[in-house]
PDB file of N, CA and C in Angstrom:
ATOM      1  N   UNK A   1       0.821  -1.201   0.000  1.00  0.00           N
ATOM      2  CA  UNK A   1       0.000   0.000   0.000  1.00  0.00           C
ATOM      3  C   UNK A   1       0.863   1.262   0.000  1.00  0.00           C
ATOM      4  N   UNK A   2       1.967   1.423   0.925  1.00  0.00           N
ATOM      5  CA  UNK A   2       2.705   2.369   0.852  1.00  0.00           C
ATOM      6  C   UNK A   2       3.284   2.770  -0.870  1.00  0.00           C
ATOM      7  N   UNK A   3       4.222   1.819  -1.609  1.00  0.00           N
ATOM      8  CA  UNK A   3       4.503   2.110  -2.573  1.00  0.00           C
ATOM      9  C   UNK A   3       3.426   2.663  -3.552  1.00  0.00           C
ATOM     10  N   UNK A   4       2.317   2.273  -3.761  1.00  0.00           N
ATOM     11  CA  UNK A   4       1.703   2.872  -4.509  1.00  0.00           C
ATOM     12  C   UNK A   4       0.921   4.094  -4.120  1.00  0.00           C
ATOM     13  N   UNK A   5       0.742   4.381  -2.896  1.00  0.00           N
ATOM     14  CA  UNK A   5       0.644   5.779  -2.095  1.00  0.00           C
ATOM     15  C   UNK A   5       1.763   7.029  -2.471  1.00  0.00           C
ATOM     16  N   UNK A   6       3.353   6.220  -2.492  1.00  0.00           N
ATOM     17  CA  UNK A   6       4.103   7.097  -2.795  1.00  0.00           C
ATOM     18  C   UNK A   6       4.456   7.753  -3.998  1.00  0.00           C
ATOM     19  N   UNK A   7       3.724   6.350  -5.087  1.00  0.00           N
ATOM     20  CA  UNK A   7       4.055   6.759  -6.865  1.00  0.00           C
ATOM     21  C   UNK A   7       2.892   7.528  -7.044  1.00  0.00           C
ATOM     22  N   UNK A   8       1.778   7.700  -6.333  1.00  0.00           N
ATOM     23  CA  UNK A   8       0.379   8.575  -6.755  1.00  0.00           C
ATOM     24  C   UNK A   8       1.180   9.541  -5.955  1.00  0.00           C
ATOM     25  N   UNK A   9       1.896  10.214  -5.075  1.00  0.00           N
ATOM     26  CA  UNK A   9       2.058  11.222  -4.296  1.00  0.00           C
ATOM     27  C   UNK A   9       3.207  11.773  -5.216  1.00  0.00           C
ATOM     28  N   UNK A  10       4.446  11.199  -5.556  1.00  0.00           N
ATOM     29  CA  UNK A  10       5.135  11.821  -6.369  1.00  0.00           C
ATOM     30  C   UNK A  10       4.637  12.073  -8.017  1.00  0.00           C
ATOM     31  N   UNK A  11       3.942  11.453  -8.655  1.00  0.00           N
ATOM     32  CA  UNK A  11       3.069  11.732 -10.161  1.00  0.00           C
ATOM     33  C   UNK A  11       2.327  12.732  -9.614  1.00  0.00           C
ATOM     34  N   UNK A  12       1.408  13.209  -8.357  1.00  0.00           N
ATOM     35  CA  UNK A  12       0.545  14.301  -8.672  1.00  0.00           C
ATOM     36  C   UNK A  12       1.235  15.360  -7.998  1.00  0.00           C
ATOM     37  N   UNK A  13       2.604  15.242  -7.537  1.00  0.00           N
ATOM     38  CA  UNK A  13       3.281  16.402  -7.749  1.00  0.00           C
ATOM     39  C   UNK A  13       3.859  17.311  -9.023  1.00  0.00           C
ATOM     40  N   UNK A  14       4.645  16.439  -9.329  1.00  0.00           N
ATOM     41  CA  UNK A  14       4.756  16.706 -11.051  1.00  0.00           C
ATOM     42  C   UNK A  14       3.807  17.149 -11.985  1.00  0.00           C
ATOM     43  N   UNK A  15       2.379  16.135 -11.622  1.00  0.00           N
ATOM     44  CA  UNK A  15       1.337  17.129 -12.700  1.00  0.00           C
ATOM     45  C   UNK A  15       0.400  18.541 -11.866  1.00  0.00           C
ATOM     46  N   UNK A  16       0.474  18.838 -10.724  1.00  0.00           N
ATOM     47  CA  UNK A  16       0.500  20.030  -9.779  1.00  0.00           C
ATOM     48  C   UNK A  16       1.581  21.125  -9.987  1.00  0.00           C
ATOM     49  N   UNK A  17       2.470  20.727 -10.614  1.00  0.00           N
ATOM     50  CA  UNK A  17       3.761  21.670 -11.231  1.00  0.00           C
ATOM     51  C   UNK A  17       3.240  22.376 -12.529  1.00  0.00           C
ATOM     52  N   UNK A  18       2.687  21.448 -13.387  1.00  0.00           N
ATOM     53  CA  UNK A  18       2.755  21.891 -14.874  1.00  0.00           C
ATOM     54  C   UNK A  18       2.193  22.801 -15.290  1.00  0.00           C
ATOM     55  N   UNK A  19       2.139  23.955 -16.095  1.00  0.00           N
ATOM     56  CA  UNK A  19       1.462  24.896 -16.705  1.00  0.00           C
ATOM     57  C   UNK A  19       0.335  24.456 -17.056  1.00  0.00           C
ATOM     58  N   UNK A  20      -0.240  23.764 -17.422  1.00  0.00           N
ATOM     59  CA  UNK A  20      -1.408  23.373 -18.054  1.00  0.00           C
ATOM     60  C   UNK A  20      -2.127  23.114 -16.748  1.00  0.00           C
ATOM     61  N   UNK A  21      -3.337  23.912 -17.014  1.00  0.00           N
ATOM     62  CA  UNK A  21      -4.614  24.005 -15.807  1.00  0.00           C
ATOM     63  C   UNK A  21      -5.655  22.537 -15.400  1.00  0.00           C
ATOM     64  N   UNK A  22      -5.491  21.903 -17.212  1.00  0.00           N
ATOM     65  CA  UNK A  22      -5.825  20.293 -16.891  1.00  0.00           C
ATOM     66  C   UNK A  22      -5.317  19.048 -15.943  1.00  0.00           C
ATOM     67  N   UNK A  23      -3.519  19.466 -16.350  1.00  0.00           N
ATOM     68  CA  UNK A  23      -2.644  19.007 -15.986  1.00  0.00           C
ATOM     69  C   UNK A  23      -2.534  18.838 -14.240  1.00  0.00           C
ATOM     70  N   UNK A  24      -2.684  19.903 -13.729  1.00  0.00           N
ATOM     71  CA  UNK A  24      -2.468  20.642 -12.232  1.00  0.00           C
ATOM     72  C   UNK A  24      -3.778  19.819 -11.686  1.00  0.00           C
ATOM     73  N   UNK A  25      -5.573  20.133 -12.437  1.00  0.00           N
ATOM     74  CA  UNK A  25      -6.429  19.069 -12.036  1.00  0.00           C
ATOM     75  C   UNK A  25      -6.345  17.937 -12.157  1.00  0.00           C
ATOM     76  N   UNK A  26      -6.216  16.717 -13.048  1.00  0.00           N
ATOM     77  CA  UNK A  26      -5.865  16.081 -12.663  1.00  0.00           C
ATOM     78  C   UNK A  26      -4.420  15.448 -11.471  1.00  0.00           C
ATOM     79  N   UNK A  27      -3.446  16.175 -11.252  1.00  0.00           N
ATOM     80  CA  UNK A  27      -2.506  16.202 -10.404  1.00  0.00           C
ATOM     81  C   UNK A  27      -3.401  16.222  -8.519  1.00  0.00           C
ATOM     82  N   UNK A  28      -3.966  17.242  -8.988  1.00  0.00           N
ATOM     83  CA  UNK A  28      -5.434  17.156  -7.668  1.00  0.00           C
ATOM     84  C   UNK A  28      -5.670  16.306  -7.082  1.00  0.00           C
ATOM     85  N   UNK A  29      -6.462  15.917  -8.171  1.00  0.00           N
ATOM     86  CA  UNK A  29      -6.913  14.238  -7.873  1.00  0.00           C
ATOM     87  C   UNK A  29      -6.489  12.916  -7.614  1.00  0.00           C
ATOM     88  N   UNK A  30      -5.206  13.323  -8.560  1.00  0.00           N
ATOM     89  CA  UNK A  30      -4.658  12.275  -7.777  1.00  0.00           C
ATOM     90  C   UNK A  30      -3.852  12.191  -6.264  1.00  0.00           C
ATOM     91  N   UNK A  31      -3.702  13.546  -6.244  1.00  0.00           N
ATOM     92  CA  UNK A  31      -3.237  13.797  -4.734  1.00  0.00           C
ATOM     93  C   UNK A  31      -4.469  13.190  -3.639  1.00  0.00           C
ATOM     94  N   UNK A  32      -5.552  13.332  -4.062  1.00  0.00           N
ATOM     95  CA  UNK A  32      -6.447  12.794  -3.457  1.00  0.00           C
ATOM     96  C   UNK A  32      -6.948  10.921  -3.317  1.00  0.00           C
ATOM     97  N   UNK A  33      -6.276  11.002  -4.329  1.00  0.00           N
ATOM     98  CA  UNK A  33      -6.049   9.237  -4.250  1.00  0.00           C
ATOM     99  C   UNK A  33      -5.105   8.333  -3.080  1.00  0.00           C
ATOM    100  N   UNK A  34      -3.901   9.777  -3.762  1.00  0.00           N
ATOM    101  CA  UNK A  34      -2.799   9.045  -2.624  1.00  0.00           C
ATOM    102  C   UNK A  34      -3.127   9.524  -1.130  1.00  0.00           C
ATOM    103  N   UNK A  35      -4.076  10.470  -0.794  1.00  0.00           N
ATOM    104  CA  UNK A  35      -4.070  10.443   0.526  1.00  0.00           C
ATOM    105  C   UNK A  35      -5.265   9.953   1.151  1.00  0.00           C
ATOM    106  N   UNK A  36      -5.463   9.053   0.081  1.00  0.00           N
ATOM    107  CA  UNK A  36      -6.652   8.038   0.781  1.00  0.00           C
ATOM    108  C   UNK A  36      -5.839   6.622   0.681  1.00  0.00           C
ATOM    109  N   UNK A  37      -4.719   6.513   0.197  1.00  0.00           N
ATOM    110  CA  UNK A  37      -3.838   5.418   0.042  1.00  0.00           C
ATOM    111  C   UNK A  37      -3.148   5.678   1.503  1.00  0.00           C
ATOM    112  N   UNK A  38      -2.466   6.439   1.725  1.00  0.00           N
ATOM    113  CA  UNK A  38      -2.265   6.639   2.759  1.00  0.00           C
ATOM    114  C   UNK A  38      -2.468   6.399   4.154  1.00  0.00           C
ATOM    115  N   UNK A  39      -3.776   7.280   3.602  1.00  0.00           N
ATOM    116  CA  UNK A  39      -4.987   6.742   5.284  1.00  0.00           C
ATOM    117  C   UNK A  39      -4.837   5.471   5.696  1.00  0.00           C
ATOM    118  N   UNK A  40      -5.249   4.358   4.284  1.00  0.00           N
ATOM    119  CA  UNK A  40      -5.566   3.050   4.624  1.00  0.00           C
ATOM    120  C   UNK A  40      -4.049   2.526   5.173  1.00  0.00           C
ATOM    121  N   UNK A  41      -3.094   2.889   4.936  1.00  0.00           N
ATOM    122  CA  UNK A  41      -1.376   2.391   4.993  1.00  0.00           C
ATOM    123  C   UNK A  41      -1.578   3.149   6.457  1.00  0.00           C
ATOM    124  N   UNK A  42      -1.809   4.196   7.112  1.00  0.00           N
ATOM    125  CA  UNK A  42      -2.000   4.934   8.592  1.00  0.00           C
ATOM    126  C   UNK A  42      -2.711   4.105   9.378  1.00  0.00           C
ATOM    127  N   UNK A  43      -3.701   3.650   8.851  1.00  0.00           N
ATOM    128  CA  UNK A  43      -4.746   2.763  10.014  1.00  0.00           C
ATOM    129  C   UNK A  43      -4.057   1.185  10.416  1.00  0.00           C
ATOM    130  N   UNK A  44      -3.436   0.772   8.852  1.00  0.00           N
ATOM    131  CA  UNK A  44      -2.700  -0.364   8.785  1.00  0.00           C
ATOM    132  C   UNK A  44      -1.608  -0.742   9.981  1.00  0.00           C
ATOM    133  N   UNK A  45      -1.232   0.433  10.345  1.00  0.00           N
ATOM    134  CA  UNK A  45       0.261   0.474  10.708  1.00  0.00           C
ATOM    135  C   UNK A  45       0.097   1.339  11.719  1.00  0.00           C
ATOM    136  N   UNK A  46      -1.376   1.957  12.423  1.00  0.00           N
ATOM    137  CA  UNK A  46      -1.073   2.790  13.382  1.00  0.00           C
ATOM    138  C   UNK A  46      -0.418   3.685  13.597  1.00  0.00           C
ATOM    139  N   UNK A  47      -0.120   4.620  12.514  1.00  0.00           N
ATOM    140  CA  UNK A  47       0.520   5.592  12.602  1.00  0.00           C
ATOM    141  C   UNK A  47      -0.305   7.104  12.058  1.00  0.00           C
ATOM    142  N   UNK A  48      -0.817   7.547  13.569  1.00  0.00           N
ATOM    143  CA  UNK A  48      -1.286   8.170  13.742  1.00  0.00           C
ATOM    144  C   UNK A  48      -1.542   9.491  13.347  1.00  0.00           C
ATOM    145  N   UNK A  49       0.236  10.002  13.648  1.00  0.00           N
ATOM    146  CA  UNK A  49       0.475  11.050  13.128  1.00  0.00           C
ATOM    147  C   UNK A  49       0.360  11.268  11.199  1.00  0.00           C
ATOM    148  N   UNK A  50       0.562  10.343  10.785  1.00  0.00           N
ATOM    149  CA  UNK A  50       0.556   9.748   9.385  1.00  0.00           C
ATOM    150  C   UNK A  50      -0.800  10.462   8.770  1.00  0.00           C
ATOM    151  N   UNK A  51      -1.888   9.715   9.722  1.00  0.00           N
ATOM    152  CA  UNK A  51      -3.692  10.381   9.449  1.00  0.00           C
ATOM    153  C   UNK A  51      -3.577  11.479  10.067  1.00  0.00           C
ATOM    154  N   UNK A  52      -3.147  11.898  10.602  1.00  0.00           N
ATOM    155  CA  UNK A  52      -3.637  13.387  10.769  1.00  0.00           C
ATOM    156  C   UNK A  52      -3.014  14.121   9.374  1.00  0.00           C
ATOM    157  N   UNK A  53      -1.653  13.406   9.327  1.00  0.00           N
ATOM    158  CA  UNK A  53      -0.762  14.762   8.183  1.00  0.00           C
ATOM    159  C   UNK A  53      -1.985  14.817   6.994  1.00  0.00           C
ATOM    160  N   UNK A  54      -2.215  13.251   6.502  1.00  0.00           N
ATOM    161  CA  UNK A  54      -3.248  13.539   5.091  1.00  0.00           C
ATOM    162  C   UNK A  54      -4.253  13.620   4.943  1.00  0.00           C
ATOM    163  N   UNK A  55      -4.569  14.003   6.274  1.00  0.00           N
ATOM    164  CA  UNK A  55      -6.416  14.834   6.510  1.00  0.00           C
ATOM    165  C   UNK A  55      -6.009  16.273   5.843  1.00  0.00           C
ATOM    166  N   UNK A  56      -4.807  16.931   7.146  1.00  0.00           N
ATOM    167  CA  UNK A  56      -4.786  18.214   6.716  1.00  0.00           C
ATOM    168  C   UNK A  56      -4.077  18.540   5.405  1.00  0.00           C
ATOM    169  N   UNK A  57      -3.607  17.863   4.447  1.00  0.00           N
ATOM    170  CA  UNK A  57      -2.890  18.053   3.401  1.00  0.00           C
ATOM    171  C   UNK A  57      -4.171  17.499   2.268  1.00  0.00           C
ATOM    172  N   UNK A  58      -5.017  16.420   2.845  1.00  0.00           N
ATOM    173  CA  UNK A  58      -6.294  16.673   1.737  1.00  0.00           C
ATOM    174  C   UNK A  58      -7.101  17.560   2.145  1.00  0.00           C
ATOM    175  N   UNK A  59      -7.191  18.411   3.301  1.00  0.00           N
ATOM    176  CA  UNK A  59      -7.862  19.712   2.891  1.00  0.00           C
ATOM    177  C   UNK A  59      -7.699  20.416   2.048  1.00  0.00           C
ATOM    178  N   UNK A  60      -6.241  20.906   2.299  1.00  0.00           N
ATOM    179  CA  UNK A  60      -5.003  21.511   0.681  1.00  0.00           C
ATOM    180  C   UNK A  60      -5.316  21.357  -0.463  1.00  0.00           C
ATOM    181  N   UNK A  61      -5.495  19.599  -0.561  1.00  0.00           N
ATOM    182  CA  UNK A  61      -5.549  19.432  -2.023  1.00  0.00           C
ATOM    183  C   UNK A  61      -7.046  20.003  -2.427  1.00  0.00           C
ATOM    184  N   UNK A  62      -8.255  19.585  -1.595  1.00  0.00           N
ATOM    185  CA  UNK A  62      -9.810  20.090  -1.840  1.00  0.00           C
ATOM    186  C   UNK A  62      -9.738  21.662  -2.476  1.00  0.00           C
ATOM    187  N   UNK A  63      -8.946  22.439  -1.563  1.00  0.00           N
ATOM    188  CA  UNK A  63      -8.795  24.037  -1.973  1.00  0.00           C
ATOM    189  C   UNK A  63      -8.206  24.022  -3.303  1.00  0.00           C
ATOM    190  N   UNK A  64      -7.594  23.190  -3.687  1.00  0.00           N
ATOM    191  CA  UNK A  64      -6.631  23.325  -4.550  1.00  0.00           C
ATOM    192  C   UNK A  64      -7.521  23.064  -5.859  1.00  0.00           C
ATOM    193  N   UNK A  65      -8.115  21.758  -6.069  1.00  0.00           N
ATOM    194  CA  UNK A  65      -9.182  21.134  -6.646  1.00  0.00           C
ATOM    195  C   UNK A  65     -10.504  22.719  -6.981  1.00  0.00           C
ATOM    196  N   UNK A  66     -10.814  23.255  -5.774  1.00  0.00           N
ATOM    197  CA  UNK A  66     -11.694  24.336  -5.495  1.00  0.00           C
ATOM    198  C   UNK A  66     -10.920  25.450  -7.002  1.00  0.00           C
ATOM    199  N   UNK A  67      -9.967  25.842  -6.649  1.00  0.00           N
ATOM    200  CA  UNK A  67      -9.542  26.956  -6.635  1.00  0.00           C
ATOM    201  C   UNK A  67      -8.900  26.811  -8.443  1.00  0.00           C
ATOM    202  N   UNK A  68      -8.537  25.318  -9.024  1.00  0.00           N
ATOM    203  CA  UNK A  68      -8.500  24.667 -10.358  1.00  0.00           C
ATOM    204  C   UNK A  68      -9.728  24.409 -11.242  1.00  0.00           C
ATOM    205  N   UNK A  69     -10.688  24.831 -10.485  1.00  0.00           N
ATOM    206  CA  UNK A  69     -12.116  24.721 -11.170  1.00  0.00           C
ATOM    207  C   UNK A  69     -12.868  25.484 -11.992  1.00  0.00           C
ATOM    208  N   UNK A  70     -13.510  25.638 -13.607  1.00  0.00           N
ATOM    209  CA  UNK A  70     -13.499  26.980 -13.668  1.00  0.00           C
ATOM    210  C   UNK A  70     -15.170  27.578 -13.132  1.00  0.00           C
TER     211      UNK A  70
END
């Protein structure tokens, strides 16, 4: 679970970089994938602090998603 948490977390950085406004939304979303990959890898493993970080970092991404919308 972790590895594929980390390849959705590093790909929707890269497309969160790109000039293209499509690009950056989908990057969104997938940020939102990986921090539901996450979660499940946090609950797995009890690491607590883990769920809190990608609650408040998928708030981020929601604004972000919000704010990429036209």
């Amino acid at each position: 679970m972790q590895w594929p948490a980390f390849v959705a977390s590093v790909a929707a950085a890269w497309l969160v970089a790109s000039n293209s406004k499509r690009r950056r939304n989908v990057g969104f979303w997938i940020f939102i994938l990986s921090n539901v990959l996450w979660v499940a890898w946090g609950l797995h493993t009890s690491a607590y602090a883990l769920l809190a970080l990608q609650f408040c970092l998928a708030a981020m991404n929601i604004r972000g998603l919000i704010k990429t919308e036209p």
